[in-house]
C-alpha atoms as a PDB file:
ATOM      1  CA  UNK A   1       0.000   0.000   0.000  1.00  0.00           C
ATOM      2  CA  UNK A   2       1.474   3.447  -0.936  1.00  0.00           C
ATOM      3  CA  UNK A   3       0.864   5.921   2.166  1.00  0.00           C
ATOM      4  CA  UNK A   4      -0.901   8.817   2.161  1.00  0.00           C
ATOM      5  CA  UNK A   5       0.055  11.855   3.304  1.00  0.00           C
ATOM      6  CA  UNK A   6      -1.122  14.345   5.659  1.00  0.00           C
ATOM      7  CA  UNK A   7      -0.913  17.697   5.712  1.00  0.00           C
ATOM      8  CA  UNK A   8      -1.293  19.241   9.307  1.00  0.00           C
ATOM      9  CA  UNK A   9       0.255  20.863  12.328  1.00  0.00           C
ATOM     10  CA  UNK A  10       1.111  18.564  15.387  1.00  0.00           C
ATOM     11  CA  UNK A  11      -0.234  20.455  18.226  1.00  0.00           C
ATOM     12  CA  UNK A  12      -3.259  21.249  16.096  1.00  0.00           C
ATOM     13  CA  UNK A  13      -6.373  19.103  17.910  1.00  0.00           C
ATOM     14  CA  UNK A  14      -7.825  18.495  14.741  1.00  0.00           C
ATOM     15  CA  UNK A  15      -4.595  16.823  13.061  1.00  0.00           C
ATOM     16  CA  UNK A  16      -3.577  14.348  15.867  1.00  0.00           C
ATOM     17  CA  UNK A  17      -6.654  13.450  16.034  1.00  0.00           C
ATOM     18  CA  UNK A  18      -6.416  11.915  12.135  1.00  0.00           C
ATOM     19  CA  UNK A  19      -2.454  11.038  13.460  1.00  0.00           C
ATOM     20  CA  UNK A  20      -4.031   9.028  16.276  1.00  0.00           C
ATOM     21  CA  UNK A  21      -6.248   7.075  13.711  1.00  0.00           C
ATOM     22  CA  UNK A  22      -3.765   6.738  11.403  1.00  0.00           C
ATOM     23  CA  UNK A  23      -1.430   5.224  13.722  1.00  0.00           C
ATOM     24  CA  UNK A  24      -4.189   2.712  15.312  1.00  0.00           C
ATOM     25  CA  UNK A  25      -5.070   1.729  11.977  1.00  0.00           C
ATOM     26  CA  UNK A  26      -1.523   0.906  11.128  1.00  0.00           C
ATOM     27  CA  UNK A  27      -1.870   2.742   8.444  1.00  0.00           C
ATOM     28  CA  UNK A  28       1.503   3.739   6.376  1.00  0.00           C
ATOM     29  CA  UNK A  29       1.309   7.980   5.964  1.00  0.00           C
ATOM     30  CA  UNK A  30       3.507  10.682   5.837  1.00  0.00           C
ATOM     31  CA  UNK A  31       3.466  13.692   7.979  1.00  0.00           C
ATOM     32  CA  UNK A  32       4.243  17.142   6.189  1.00  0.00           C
ATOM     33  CA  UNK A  33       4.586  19.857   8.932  1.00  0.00           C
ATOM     34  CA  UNK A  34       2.583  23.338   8.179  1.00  0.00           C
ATOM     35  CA  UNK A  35       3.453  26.365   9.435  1.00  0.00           C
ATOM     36  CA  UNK A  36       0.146  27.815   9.643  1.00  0.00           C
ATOM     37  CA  UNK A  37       1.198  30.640  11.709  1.00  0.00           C
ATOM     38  CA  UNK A  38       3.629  31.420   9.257  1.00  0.00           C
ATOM     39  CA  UNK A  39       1.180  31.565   6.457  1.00  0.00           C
ATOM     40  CA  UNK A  40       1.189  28.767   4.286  1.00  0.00           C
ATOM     41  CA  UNK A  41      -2.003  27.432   4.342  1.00  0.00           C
ATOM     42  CA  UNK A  42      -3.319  30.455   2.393  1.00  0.00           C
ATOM     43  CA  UNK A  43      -0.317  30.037  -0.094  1.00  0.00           C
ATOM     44  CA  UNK A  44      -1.515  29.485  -4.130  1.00  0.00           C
ATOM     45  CA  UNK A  45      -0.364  26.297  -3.670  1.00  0.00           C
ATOM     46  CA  UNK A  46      -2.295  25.231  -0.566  1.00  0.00           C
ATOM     47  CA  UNK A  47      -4.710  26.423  -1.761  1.00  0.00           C
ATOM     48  CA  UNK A  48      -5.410  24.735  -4.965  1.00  0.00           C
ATOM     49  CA  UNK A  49      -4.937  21.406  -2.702  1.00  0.00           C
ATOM     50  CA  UNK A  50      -7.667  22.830  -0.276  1.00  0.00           C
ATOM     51  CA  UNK A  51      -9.816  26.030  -1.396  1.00  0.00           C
ATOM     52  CA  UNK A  52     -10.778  26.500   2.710  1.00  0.00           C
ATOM     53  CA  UNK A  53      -6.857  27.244   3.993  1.00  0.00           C
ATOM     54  CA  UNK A  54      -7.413  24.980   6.367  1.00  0.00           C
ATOM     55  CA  UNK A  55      -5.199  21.563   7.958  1.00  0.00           C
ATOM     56  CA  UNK A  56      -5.391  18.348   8.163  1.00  0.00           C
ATOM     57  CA  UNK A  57      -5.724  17.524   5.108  1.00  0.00           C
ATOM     58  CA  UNK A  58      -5.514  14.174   3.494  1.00  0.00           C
ATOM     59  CA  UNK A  59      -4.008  13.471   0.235  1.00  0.00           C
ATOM     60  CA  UNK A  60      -5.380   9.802  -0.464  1.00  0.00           C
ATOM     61  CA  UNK A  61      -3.413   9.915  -3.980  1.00  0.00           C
ATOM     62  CA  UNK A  62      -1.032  12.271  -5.976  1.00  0.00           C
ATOM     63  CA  UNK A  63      -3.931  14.851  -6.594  1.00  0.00           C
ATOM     64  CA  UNK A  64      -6.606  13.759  -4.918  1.00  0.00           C
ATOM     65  CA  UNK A  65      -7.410  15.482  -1.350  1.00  0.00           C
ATOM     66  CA  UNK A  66     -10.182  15.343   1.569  1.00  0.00           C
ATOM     67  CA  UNK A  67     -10.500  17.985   4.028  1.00  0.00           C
ATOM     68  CA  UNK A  68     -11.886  18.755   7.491  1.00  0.00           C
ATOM     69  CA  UNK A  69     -10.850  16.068  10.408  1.00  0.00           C
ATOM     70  CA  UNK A  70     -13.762  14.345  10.866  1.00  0.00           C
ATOM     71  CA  UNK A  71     -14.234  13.526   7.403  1.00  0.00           C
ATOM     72  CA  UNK A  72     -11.338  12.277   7.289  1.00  0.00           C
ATOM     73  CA  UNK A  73     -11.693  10.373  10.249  1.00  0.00           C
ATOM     74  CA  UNK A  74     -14.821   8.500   8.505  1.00  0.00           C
ATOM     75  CA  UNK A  75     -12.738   7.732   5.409  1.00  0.00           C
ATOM     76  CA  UNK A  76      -9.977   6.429   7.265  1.00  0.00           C
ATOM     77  CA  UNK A  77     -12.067   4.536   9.895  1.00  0.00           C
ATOM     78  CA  UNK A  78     -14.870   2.901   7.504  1.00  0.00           C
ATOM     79  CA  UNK A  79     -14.351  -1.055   7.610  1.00  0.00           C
ATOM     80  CA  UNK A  80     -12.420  -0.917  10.461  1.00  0.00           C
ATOM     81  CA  UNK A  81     -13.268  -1.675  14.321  1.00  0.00           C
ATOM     82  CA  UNK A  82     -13.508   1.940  15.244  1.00  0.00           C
ATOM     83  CA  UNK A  83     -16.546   2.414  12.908  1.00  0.00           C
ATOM     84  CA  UNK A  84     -19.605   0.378  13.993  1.00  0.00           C
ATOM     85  CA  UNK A  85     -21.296  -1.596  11.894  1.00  0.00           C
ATOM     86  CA  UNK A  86     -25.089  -1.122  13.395  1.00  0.00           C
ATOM     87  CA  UNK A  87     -26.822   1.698  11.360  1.00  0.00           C
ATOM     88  CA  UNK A  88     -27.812   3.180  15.178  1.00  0.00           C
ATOM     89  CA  UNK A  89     -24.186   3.051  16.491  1.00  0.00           C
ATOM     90  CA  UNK A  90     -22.856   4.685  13.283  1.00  0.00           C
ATOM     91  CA  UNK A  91     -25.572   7.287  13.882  1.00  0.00           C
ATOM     92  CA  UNK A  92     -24.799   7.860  17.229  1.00  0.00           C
ATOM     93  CA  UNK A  93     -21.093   8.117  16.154  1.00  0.00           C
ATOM     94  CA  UNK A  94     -21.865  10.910  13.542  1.00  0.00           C
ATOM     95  CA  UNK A  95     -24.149  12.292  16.272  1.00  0.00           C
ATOM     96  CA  UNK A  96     -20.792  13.066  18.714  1.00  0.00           C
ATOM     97  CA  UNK A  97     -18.854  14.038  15.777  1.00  0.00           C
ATOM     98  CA  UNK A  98     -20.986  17.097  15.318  1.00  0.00           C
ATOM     99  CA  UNK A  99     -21.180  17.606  18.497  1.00  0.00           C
ATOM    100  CA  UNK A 100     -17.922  17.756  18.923  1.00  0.00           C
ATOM    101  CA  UNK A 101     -17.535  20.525  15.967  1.00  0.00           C
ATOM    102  CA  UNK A 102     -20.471  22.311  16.904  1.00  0.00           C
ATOM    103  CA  UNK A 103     -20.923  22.471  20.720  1.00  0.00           C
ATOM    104  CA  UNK A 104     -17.190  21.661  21.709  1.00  0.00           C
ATOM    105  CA  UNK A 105     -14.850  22.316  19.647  1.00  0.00           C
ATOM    106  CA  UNK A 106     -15.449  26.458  18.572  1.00  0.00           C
ATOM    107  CA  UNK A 107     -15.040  27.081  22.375  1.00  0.00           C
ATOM    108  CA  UNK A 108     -12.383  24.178  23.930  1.00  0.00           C
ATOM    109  CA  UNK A 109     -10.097  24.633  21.358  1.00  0.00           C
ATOM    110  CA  UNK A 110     -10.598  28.534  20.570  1.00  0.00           C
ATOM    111  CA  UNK A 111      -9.366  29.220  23.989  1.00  0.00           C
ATOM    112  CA  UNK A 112      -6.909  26.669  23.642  1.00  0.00           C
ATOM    113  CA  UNK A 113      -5.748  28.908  20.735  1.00  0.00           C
ATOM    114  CA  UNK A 114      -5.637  31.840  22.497  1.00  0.00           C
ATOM    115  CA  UNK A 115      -4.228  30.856  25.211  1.00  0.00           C
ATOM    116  CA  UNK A 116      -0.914  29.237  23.482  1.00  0.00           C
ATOM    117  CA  UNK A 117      -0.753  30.779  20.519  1.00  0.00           C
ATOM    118  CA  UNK A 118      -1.490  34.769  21.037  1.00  0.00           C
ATOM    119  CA  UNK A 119       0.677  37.113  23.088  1.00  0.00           C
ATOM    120  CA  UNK A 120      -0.976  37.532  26.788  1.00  0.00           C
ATOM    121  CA  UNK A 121      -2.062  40.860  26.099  1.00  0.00           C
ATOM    122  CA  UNK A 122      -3.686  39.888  22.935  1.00  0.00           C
ATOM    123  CA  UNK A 123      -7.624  41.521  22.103  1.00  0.00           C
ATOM    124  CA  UNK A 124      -8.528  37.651  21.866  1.00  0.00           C
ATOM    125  CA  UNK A 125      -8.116  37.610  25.413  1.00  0.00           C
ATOM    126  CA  UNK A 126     -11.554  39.513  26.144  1.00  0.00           C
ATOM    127  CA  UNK A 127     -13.443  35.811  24.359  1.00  0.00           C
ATOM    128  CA  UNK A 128     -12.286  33.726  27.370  1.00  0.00           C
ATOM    129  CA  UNK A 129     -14.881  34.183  30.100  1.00  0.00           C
ATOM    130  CA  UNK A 130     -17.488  33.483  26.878  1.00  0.00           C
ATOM    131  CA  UNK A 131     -15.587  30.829  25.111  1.00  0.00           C
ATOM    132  CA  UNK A 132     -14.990  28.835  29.254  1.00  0.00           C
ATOM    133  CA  UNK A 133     -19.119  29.056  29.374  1.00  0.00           C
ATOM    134  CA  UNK A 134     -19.799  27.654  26.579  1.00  0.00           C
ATOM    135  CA  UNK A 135     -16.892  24.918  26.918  1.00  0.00           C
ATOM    136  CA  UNK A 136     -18.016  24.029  30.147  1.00  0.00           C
ATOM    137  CA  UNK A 137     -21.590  23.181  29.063  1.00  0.00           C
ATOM    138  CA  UNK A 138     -20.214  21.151  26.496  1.00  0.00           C
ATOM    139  CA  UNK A 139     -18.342  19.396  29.091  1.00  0.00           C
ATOM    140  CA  UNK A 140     -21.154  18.808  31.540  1.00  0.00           C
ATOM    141  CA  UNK A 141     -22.785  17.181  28.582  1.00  0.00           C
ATOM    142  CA  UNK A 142     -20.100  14.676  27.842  1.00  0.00           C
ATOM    143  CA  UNK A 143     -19.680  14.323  32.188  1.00  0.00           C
ATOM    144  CA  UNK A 144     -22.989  13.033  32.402  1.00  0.00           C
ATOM    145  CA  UNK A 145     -23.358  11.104  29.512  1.00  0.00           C
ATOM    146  CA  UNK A 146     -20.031   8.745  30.511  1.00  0.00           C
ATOM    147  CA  UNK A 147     -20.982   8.622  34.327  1.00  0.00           C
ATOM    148  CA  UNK A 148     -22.540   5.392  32.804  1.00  0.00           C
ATOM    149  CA  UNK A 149     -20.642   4.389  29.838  1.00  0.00           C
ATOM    150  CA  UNK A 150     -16.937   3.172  29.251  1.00  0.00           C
ATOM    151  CA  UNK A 151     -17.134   5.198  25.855  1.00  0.00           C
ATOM    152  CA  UNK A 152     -19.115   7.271  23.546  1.00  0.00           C
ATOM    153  CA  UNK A 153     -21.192   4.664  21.647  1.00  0.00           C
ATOM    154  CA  UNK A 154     -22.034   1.051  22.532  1.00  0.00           C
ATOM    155  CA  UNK A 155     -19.409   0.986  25.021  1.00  0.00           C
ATOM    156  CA  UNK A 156     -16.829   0.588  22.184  1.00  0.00           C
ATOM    157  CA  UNK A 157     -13.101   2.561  21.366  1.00  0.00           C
ATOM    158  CA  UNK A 158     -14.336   4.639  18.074  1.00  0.00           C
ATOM    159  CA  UNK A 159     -14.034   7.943  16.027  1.00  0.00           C
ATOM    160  CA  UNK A 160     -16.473   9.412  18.418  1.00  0.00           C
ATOM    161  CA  UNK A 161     -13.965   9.088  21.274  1.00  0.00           C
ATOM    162  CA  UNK A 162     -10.848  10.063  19.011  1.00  0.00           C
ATOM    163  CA  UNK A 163     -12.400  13.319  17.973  1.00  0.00           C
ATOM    164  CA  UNK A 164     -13.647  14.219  21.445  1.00  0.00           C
ATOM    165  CA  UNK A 165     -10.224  13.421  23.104  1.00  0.00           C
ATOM    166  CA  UNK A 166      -7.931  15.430  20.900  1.00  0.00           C
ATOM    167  CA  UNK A 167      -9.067  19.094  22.347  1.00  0.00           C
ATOM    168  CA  UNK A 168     -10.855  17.524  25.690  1.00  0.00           C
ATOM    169  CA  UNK A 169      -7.359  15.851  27.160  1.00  0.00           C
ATOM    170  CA  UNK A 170      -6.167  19.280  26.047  1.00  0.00           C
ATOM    171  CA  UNK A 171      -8.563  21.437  28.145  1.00  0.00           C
ATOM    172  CA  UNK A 172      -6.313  22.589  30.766  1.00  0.00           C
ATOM    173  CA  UNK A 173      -4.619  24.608  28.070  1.00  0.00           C
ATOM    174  CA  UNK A 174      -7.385  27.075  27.741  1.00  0.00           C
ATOM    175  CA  UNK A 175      -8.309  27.531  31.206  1.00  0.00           C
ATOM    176  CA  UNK A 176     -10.910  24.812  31.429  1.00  0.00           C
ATOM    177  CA  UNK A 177     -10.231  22.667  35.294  1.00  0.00           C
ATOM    178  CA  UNK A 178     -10.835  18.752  33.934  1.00  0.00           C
ATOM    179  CA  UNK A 179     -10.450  18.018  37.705  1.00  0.00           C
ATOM    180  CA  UNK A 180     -14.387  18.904  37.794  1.00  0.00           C
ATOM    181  CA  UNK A 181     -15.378  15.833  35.475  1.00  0.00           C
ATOM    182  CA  UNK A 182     -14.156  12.732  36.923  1.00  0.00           C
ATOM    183  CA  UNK A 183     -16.371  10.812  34.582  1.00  0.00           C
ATOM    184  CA  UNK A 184     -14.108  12.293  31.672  1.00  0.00           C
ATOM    185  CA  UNK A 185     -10.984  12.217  33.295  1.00  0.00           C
ATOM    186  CA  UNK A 186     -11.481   8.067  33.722  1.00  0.00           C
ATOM    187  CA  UNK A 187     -12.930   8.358  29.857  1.00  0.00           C
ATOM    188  CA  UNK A 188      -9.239  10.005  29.125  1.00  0.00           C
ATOM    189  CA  UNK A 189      -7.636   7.300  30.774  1.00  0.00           C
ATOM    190  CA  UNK A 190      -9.083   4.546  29.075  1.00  0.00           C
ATOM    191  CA  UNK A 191      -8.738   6.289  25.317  1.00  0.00           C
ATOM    192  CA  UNK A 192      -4.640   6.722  26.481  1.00  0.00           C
ATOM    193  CA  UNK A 193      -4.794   2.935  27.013  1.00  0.00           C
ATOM    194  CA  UNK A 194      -6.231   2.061  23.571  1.00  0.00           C
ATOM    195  CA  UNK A 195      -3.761   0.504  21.496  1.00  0.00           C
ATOM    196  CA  UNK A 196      -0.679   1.996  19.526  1.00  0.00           C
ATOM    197  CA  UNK A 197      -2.404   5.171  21.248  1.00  0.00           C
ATOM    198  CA  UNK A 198       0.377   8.189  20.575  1.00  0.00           C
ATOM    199  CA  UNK A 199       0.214  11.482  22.422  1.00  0.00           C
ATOM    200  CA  UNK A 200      -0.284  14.945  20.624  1.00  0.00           C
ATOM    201  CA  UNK A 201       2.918  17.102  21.644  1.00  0.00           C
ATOM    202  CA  UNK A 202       1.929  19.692  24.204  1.00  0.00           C
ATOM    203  CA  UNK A 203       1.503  23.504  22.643  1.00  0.00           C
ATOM    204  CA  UNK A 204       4.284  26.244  24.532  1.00  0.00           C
ATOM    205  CA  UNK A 205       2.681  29.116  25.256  1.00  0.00           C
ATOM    206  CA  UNK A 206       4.255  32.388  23.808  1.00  0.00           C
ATOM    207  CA  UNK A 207       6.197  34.876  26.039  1.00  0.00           C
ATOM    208  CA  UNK A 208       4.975  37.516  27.754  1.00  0.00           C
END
């Protein structure tokens, strides 16, 4: 099998999380680093690859690309054990994944942004009491649902819990306290125990 390769940032949420698949899957890719600080996602070149500017992105053969992580996630994941194969489950899978873009991730990992990648005395600064509200409910919504469950669907390791752990083990980074959610804090420790499970480097917040 020829690998594909992926286009994304390493402390980027949204790339690990198709890194962490990838790697489960045992799937042969390579990794090209972006500098999206720097820029180059809104290059001419990027941007004939992917019109939105945006990483990951997935190059499943010389010239042919998928965007957005979930997506990918699907494409990657379809056949496999961490796609179900009961039309509810696979529902309920999809159901978390929007969730997850929707309800968790424009406030979890926005502040993460902020909060490691912008100056302290950034404007951005003034979102953070809104974007820890909103990030908390999210929270309290995936807190109650696993005081009952091992993981997100069925009880089974699957995309759901790979997109919801790349920016919810990374909470702390943006202010939120995980120390409040026990049920997700156990949830964490049983995705880090999954198999071939690799870590997402940790983001360095920029001098004062």
């Amino acid at each position: 099998m020829n690998p594909c390769t992926v286009y994304g940032m390493s402390v980027s949420g949204n790339c690990y999380k198709v890194r962490l698949l990838l790697e489960q899957l045992r799937v042969p890719y390579r990794w090209i680093e972006v500098d999206i600080i720097g820029g180059f996602t809104r290059t001419a070149e990027y941007l004939a690859k992917n019109p939105n500017g945006r990483v990951p992105l997935l190059e499943i053969e010389p010239g042919q690309y998928l965007a957005e992580s979930d997506a990918i996630l699907y494409y990657l994941a379809e056949d496999s054990p961490f796609w179900p194969h009961q039309r509810r489950q696979r529902a309920e899978v999809l159901q978390w994944m929007f969730f997850e873009q929707y309800s968790h991730e424009p406030y979890i990992a926005v502040a993460r942004f902020i909060c490691t990648m912008l100056p302290p005395g950034h404007a951005r600064r003034s979102e953070l009491p809104r974007l820890l509200e909103r990030g908390a409910q999210a929270l309290a919504v995936m807190e109650e649902h696993l005081r009952t469950r091992q993981f997100f669907v069925a009880d089974s390791y699957s995309i759901a819990d790979i997109a919801l752990y790349a920016y919810t083990h990374a909470a702390e980074d943006g202010g939120f306290r995980l120390g409040e959610y026990p049920a997700i804090r156990k949830w964490i420790g049983r995705v880090e125990a999954q198999a071939r499970f690799v870590r997402m480097p940790s983001a360095v917040p920029p001098a004062a």
